[in-house]
C-alpha atoms as a PDB file:
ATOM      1  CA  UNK A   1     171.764 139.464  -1.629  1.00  0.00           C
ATOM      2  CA  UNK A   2     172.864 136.231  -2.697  1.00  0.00           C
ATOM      3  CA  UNK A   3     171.368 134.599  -6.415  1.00  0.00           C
ATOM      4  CA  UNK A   4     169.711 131.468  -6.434  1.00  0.00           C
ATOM      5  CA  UNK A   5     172.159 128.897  -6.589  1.00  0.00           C
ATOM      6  CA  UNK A   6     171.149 126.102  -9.514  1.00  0.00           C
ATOM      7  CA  UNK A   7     173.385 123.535 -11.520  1.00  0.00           C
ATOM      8  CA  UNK A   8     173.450 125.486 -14.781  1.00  0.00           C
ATOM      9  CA  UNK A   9     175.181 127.140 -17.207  1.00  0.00           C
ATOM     10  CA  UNK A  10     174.901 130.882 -17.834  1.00  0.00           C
ATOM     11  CA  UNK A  11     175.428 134.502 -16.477  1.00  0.00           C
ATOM     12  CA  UNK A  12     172.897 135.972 -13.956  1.00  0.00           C
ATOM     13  CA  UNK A  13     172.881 140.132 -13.379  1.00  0.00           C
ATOM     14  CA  UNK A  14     172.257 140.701  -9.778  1.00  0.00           C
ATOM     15  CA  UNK A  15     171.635 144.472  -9.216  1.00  0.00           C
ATOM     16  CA  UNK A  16     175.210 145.187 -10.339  1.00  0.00           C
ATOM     17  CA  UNK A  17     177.008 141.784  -9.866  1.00  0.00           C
ATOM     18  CA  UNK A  18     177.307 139.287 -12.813  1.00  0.00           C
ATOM     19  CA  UNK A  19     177.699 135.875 -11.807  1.00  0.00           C
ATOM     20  CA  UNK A  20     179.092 132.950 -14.047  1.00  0.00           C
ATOM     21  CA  UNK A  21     177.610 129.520 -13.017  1.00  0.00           C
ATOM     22  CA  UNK A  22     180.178 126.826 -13.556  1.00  0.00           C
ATOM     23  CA  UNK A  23     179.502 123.188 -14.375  1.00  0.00           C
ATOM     24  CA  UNK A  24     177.372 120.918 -15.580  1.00  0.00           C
ATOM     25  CA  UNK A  25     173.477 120.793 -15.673  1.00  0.00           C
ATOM     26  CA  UNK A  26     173.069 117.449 -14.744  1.00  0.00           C
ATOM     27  CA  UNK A  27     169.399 115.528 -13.818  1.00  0.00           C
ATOM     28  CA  UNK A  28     168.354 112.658 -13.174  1.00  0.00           C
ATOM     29  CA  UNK A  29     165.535 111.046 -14.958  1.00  0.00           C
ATOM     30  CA  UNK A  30     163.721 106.990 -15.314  1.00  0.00           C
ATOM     31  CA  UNK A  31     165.628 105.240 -18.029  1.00  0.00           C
ATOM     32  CA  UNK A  32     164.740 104.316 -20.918  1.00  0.00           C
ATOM     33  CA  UNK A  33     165.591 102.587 -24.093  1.00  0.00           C
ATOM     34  CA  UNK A  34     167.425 105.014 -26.128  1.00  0.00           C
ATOM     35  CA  UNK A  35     169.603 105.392 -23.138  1.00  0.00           C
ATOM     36  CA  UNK A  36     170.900 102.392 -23.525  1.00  0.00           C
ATOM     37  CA  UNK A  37     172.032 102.727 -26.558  1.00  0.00           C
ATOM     38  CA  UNK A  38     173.301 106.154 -25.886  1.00  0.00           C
ATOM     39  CA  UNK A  39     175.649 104.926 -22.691  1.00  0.00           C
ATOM     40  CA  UNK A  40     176.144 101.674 -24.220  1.00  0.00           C
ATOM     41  CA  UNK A  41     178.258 102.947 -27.630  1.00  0.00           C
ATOM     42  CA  UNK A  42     180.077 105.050 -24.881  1.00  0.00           C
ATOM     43  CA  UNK A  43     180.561 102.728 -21.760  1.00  0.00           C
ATOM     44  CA  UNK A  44     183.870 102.889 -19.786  1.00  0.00           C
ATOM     45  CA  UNK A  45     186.222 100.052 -20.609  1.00  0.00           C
ATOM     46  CA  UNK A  46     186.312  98.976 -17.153  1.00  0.00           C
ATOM     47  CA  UNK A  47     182.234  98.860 -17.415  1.00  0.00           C
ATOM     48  CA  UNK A  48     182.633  97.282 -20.711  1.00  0.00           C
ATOM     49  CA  UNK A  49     185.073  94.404 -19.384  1.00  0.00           C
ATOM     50  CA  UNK A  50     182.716  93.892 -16.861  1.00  0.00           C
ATOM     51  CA  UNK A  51     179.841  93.313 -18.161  1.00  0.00           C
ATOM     52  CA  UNK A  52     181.069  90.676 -20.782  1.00  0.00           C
ATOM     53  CA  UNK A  53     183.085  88.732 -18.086  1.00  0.00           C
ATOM     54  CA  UNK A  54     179.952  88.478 -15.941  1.00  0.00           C
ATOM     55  CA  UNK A  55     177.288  88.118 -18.172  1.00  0.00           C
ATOM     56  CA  UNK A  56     178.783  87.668 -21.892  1.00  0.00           C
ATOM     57  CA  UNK A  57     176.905  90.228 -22.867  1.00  0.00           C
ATOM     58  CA  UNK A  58     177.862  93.801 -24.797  1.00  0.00           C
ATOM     59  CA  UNK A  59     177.383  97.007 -22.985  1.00  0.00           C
ATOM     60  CA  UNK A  60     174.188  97.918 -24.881  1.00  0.00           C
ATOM     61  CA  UNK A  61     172.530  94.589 -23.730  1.00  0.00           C
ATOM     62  CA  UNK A  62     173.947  94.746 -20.281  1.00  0.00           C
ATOM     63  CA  UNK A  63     171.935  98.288 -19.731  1.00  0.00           C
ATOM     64  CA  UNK A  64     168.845  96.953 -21.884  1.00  0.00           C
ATOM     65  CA  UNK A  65     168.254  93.971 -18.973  1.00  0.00           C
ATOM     66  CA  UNK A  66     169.609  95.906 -16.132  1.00  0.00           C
ATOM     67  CA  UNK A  67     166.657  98.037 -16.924  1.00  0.00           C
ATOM     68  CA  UNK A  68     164.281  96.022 -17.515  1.00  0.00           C
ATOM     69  CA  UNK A  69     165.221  94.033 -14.203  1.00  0.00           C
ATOM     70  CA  UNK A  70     164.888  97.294 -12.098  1.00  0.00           C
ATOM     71  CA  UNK A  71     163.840 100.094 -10.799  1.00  0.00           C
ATOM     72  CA  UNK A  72     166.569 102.241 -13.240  1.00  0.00           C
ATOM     73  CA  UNK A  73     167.794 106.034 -13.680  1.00  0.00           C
ATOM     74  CA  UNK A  74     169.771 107.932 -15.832  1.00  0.00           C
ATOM     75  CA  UNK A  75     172.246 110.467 -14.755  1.00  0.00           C
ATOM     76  CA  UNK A  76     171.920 113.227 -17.812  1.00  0.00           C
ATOM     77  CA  UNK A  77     174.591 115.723 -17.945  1.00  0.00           C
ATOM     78  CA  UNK A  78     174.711 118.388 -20.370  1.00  0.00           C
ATOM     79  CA  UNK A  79     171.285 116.577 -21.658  1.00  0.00           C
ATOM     80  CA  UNK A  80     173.565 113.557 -22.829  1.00  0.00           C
ATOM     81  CA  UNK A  81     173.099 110.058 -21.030  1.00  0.00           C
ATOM     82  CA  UNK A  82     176.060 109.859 -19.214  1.00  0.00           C
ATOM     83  CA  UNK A  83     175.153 106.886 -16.105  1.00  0.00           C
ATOM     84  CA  UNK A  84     172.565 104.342 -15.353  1.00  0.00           C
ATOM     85  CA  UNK A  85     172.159 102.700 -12.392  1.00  0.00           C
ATOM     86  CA  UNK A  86     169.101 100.926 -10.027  1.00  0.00           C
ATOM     87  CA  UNK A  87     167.794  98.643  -7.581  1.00  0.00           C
ATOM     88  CA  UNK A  88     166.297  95.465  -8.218  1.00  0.00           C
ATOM     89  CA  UNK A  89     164.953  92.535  -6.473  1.00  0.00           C
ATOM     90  CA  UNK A  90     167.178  89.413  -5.363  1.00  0.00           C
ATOM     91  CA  UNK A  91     164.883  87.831  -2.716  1.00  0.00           C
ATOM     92  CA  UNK A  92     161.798  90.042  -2.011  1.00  0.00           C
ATOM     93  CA  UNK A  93     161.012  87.958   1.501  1.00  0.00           C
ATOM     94  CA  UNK A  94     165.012  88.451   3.112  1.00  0.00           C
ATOM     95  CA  UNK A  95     164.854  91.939   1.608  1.00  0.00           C
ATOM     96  CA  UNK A  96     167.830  91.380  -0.185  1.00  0.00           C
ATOM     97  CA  UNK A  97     168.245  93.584  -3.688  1.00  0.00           C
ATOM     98  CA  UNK A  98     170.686  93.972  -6.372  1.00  0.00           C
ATOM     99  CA  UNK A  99     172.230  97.612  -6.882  1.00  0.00           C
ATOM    100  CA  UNK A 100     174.243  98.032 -10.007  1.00  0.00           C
ATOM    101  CA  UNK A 101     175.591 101.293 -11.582  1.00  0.00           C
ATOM    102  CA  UNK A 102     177.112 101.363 -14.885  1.00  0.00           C
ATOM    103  CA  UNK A 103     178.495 104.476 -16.829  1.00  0.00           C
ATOM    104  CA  UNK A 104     181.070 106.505 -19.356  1.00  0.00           C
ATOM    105  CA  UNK A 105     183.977 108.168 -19.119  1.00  0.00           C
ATOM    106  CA  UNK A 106     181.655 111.191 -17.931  1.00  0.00           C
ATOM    107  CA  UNK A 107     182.017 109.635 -13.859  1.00  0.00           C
ATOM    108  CA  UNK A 108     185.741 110.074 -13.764  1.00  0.00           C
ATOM    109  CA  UNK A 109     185.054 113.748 -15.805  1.00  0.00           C
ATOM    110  CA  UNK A 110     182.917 115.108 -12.915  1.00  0.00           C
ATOM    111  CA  UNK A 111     184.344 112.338  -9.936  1.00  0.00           C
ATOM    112  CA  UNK A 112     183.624 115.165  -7.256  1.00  0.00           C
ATOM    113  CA  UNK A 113     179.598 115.567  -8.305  1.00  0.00           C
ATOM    114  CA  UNK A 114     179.853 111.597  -8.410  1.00  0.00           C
ATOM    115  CA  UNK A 115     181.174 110.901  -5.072  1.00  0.00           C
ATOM    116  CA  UNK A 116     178.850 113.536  -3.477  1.00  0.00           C
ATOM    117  CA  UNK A 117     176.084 112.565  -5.082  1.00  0.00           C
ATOM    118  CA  UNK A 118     176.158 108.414  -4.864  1.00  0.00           C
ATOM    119  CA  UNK A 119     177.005 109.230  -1.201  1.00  0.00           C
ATOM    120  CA  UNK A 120     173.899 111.538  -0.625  1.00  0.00           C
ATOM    121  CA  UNK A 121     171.936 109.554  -2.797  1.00  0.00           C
ATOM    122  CA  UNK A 122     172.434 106.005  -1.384  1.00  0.00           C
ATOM    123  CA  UNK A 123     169.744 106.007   1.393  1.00  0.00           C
ATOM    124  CA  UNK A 124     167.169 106.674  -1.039  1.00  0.00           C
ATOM    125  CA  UNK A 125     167.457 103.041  -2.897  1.00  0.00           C
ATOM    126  CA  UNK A 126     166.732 101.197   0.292  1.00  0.00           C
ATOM    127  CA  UNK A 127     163.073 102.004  -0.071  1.00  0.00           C
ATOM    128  CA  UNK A 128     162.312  97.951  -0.577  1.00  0.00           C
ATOM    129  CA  UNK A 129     165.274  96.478   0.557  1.00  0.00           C
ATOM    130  CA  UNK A 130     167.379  96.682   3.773  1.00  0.00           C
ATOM    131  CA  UNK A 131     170.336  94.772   2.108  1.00  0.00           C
ATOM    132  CA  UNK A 132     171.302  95.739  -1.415  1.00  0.00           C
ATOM    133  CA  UNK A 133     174.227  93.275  -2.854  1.00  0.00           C
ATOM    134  CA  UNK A 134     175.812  92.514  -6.242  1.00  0.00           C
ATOM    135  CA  UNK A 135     179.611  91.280  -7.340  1.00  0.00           C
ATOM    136  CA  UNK A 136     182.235  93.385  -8.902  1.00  0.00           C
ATOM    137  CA  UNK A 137     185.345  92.459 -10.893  1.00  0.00           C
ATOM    138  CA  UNK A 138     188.013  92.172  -8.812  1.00  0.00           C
ATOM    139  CA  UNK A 139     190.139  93.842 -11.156  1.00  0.00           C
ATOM    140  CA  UNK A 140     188.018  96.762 -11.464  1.00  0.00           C
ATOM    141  CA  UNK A 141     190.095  98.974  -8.771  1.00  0.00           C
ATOM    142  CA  UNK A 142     188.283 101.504  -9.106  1.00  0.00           C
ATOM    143  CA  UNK A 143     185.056 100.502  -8.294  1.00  0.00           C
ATOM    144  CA  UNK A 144     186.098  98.391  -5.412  1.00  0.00           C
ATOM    145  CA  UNK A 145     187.460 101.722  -4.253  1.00  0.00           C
ATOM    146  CA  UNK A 146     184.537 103.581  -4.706  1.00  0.00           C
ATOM    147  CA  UNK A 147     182.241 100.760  -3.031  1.00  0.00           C
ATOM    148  CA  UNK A 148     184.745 100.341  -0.331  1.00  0.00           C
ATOM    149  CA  UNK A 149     184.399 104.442   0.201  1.00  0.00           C
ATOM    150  CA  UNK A 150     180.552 104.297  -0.170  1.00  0.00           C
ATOM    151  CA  UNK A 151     180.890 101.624   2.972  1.00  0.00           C
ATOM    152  CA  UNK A 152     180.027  98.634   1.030  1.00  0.00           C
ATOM    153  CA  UNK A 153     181.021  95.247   2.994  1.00  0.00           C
ATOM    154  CA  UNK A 154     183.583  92.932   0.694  1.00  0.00           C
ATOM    155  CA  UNK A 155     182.038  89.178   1.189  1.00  0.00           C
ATOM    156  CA  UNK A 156     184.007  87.176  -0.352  1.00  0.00           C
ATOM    157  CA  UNK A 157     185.797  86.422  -3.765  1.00  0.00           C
ATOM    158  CA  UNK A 158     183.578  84.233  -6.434  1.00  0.00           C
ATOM    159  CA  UNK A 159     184.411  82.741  -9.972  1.00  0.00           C
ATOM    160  CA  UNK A 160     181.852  84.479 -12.874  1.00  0.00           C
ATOM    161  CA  UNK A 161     183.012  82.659 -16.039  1.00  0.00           C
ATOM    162  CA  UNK A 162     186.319  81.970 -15.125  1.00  0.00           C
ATOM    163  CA  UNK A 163     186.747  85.189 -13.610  1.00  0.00           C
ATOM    164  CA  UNK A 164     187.158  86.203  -9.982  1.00  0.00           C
ATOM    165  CA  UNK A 165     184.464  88.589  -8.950  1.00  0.00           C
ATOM    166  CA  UNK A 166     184.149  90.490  -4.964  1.00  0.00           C
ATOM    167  CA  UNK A 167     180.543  89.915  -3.577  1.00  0.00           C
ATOM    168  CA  UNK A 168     179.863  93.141  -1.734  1.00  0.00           C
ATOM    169  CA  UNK A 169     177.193  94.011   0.098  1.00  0.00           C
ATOM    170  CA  UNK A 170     175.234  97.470   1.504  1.00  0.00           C
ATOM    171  CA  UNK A 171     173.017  97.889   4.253  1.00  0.00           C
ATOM    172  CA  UNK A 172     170.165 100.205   5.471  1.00  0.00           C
ATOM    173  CA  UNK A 173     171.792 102.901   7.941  1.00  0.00           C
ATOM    174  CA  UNK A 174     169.333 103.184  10.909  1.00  0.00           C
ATOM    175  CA  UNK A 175     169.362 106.478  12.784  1.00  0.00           C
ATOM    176  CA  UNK A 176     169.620 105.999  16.217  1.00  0.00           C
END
């Protein structure tokens, strides 16, 4: 008989068997302030870049008003704040909201949880919104990559600051 399968660490005895659970324990759990602080002091320089280009702002701020502008999670792995990321509203009547996920080195650490699990976990943040949008720096290849992977629509090129940002844009999947 096959063990339980969970994300954890640790040796399990089954009748004669031993089996040695690899990876990470990872949950995820409502922000909060100290995880600001946590991610913030560990951000990913492309996160870090940014964040100040768009909103002249430090990492630690950037999460503190993300949060408080959102419904906001954060990805623990190994019990340490690793990613934060949420939905909030842009225009409540158009249901139109802004996503935004920002992180540490810990995403491109465990890139194959990451990509499974923003793929199987982007239908649950259109609860409120059928179109979720924000802007990314156009020099941040890798998250264009990522966006353009998760099926995210490129809008068009804008200027933040004196920088050149891509609107993108997601939209609610309807079964047919």
């Amino acid at each position: 008989m096959r063990p339980e399968l969970r994300e954890n660490k640790g040796t399990e005895h089954v009748g004669e068997q031993e089996f040695v659970r690899h990876g990470p324990v990872i949950r995820i759990v409502p922000a909060r302030g100290k995880h600001c602080r946590s991610i913030g002091r560990r951000m990913r320089a492309s996160d870090v870049t940014e964040v100040w280009r768009s909103g002249r702002v430090g990492p630690v701020e950037a999460l503190r008003r993300s949060m408080r502008q959102s419904t906001a999670f954060t990805v623990l792995i190994d019990g340490r704040p690793e990613i934060m990321y949420g939905v909030g509203d842009l225009n409540v009547l158009a249901g139109v909201g802004g996503v935004w996920l920002l992180g540490t080195d810990a995403i491109t650490r465990n890139w194959r949880w990451f990509l499974r699990a923003t793929a199987e976990g982007l239908p649950g943040l259109f609860t409120r919104h059928e179109v979720l949008r924000n802007a990314v720096d156009r020099e941040n290849a890798a998250s264009l990559r990522w966006l353009e992977w998760l099926g995210a629509a490129f809008l068009m090129e804008i200027d933040v600051h004196g920088h050149p940002f891509v609107l993108f844009e997601m939209r609610k999947r309807r079964d047919v």
